[in-house]
N, C-alpha and C. Protein backbone atom coordinates (compact mmCIF):
# COMPACT_ATOMS: atom_id res chain seq x y z
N UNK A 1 43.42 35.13 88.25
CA UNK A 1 43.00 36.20 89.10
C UNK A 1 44.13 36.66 90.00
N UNK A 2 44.07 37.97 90.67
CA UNK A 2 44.89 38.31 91.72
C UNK A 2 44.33 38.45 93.00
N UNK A 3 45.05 38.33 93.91
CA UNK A 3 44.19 38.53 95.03
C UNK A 3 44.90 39.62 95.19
N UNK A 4 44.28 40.78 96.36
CA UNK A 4 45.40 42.13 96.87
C UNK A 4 45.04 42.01 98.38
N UNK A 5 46.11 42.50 99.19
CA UNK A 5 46.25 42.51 100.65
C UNK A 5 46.49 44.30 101.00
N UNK A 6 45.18 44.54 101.31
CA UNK A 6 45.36 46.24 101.74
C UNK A 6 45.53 46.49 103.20
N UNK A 7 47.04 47.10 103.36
CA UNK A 7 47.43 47.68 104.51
C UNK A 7 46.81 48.83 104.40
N UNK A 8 45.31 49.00 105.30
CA UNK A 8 45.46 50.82 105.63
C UNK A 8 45.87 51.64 106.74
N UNK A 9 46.55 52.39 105.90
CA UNK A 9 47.45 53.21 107.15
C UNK A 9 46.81 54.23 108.14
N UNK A 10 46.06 54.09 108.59
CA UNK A 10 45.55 54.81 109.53
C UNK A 10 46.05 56.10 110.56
N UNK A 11 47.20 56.12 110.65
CA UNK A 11 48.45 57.16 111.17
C UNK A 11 49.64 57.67 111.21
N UNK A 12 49.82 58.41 110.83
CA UNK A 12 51.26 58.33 110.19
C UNK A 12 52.27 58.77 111.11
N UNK A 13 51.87 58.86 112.45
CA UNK A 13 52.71 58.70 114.01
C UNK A 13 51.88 58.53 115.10
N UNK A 14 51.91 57.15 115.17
CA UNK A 14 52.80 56.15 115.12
C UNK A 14 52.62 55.83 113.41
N UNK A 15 53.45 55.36 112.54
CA UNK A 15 53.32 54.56 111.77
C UNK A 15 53.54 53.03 111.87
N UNK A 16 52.80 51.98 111.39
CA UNK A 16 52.99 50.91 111.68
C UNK A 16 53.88 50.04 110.69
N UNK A 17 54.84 50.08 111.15
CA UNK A 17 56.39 49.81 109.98
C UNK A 17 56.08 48.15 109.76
N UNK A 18 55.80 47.67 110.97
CA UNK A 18 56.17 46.24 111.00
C UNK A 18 54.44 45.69 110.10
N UNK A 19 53.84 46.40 110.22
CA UNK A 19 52.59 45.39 109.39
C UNK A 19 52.94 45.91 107.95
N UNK A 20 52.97 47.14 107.60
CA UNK A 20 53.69 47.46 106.40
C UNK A 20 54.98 46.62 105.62
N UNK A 21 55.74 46.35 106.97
CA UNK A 21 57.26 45.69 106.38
C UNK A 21 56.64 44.01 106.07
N UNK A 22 55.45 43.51 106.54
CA UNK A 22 55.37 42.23 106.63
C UNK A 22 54.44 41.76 105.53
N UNK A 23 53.53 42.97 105.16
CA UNK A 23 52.98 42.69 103.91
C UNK A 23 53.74 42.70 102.87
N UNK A 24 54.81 43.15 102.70
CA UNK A 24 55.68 43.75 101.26
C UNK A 24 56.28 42.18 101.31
N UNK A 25 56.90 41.70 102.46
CA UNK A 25 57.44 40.11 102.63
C UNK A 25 56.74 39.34 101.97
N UNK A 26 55.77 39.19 102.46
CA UNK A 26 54.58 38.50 102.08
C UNK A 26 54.28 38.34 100.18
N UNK A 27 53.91 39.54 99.82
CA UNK A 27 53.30 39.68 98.47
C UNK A 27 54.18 39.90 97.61
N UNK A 28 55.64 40.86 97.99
CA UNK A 28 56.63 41.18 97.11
C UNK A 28 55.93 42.42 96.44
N UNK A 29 54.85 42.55 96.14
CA UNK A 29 54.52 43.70 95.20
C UNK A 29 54.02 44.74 95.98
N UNK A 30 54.30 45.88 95.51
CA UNK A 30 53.45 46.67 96.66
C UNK A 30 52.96 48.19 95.56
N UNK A 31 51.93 48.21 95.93
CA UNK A 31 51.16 49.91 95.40
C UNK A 31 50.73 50.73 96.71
N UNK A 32 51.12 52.08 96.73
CA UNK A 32 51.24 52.56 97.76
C UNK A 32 50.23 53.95 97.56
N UNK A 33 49.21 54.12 97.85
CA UNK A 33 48.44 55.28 97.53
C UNK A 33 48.01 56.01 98.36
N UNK A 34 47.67 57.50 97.78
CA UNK A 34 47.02 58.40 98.75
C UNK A 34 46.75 59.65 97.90
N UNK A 35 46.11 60.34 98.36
CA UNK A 35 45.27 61.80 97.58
C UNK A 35 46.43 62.59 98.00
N UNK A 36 46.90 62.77 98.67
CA UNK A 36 48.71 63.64 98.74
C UNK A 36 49.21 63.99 97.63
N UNK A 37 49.61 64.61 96.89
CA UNK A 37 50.56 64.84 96.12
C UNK A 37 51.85 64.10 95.91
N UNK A 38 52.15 63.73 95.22
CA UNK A 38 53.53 62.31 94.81
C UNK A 38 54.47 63.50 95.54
N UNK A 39 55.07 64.77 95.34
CA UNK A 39 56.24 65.14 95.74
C UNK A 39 55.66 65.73 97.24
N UNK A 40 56.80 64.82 98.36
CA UNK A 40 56.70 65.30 99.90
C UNK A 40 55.75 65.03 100.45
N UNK A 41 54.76 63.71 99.77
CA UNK A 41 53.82 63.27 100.68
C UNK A 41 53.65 61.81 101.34
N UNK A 42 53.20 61.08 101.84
CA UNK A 42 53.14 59.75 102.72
C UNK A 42 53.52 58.96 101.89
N UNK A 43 53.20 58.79 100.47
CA UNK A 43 53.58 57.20 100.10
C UNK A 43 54.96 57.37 99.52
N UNK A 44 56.00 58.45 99.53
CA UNK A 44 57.21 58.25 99.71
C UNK A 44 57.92 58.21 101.04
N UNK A 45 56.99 58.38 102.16
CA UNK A 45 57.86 57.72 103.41
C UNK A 45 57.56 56.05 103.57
N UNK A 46 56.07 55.71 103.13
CA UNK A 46 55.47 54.31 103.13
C UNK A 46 56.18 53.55 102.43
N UNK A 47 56.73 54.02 100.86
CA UNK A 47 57.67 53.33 100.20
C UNK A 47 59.00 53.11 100.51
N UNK A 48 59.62 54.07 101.58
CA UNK A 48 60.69 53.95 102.24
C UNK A 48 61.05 52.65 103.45
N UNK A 49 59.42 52.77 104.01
CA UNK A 49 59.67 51.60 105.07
C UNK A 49 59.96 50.43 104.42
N UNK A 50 58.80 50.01 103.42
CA UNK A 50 59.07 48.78 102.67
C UNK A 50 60.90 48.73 101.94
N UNK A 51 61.22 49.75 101.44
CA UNK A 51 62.71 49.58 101.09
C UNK A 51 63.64 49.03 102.06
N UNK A 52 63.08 49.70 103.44
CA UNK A 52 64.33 49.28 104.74
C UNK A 52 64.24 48.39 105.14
N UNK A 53 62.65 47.52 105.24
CA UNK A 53 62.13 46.25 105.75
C UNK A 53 62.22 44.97 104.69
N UNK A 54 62.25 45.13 103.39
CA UNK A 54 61.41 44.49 102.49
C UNK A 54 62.05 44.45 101.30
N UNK A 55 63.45 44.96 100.51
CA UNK A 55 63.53 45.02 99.69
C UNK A 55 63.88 44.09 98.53
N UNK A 56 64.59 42.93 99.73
CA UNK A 56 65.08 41.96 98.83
C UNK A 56 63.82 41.10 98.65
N UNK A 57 62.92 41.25 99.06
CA UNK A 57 61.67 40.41 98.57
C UNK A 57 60.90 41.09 97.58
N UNK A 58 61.17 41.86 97.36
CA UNK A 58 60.25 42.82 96.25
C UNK A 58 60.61 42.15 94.76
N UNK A 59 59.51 41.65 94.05
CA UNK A 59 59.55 40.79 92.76
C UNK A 59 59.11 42.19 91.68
N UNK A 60 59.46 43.38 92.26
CA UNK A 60 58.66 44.44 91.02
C UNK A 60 58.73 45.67 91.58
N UNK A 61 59.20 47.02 90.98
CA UNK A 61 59.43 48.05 91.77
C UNK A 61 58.08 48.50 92.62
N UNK A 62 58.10 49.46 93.62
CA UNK A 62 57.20 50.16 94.33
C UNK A 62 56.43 50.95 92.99
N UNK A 63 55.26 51.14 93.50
CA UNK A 63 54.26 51.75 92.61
C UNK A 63 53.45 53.16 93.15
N UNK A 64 53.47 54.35 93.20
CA UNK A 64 52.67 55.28 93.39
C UNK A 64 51.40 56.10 92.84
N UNK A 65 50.28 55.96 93.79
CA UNK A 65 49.19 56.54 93.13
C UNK A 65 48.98 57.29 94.29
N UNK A 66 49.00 58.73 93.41
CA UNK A 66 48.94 59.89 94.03
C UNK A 66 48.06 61.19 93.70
N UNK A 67 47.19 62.15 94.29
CA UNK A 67 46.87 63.16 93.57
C UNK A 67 48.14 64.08 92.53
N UNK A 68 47.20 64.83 91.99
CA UNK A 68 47.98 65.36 91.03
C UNK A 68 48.87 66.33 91.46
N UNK A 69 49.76 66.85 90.87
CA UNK A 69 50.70 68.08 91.84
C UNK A 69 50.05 69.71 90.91
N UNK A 70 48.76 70.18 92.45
CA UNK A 70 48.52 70.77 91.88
C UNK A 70 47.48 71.47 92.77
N UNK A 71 48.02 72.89 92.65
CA UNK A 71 46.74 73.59 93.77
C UNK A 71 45.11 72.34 94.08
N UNK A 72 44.56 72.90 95.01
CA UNK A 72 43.68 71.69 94.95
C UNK A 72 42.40 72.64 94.48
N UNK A 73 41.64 72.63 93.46
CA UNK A 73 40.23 73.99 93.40
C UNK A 73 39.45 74.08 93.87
N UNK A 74 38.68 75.04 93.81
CA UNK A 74 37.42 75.40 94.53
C UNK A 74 36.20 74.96 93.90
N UNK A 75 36.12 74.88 92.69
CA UNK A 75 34.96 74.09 92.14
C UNK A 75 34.59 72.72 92.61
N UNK A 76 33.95 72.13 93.03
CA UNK A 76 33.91 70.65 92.91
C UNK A 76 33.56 70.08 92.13
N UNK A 77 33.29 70.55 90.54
CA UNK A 77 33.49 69.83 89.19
C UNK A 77 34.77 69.60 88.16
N UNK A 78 35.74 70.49 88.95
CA UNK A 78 37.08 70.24 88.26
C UNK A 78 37.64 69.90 89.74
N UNK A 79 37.71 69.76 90.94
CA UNK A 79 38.58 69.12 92.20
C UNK A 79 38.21 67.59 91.70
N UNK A 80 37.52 67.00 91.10
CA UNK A 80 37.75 65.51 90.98
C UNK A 80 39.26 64.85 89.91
N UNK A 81 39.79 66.17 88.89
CA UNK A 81 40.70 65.53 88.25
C UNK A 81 41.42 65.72 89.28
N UNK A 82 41.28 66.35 90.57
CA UNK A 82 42.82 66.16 91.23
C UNK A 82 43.21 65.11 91.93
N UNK A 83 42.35 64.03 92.38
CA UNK A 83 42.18 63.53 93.09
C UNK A 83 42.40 62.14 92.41
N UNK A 84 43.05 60.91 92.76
CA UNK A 84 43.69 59.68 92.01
C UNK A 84 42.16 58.63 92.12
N UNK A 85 41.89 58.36 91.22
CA UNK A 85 40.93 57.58 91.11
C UNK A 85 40.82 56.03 91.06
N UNK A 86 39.95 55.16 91.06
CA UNK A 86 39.72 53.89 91.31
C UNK A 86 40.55 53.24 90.23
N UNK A 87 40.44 53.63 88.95
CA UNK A 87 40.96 52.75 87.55
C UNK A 87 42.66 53.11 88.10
N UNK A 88 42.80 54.52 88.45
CA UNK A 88 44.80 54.62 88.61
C UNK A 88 45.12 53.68 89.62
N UNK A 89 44.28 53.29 90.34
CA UNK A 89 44.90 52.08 91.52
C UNK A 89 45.15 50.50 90.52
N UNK A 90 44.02 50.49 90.17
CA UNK A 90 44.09 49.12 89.21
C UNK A 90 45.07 49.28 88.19
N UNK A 91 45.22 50.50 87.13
CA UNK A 91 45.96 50.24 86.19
C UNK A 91 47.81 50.22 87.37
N UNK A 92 47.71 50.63 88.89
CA UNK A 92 48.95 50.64 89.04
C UNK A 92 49.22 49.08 89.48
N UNK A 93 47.99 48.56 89.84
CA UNK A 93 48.48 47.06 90.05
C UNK A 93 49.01 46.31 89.24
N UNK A 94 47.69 46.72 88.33
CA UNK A 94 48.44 45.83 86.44
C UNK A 94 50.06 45.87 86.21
N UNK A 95 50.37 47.02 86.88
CA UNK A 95 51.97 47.60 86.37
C UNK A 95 52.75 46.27 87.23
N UNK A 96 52.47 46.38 88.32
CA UNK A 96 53.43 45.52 89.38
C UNK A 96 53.30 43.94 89.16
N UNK A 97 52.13 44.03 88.39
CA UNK A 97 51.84 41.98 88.17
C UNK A 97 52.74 41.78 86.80
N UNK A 98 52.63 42.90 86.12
CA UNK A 98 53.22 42.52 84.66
C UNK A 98 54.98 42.49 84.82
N UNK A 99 55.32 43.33 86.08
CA UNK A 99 57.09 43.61 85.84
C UNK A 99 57.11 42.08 85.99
């Protein structure tokens, strides 16, 4: 089995570097998610802290699960593909246990 340790980030000023930097110590693996869009959104500044705090402990690269890059729609029967779902978190863990 795995166990997982979820930092949630609750603000992104203040951001909390040091519980972020201390989990990545800790576990070495890290998946970093959010409904943001992968380009110019939080879990490439989140993945940054862990790089500055954390890197030589990292047993497996950083992992991102992100919405899709992509207007967001007005329907709410097609706004669910935009949005990163429960299995993309798990299949991104799978990624970080297997490196």
């Amino acid at each position: 089995g795995v166990s997982v340790e979820v930092v949630d980030v609750r603000t992104v000023s203040p951001l909390d570097e040091e519980t972020i930097g201390q989990s990545a110590r800790k576990t070495g693996r890290v998946v970093v998610a959010a409904e943001a869009c992968r380009s110019y959104g939080p879990t490439g500044e989140w993945g940054m802290v862990v790089m500055e705090q954390a890197f030589e402990y990292l047993k497996a690269p950083i992992v991102r699960v992100t919405g899709r890059f992509s207007p967001i729609p007005f329907a709410d029967s097609i706004e669910k593909g935009v949005w990163p779902e429960t299995e993309d978190v798990y299949k991104a863990i799978r990624q970080v246990m297997a490196y």
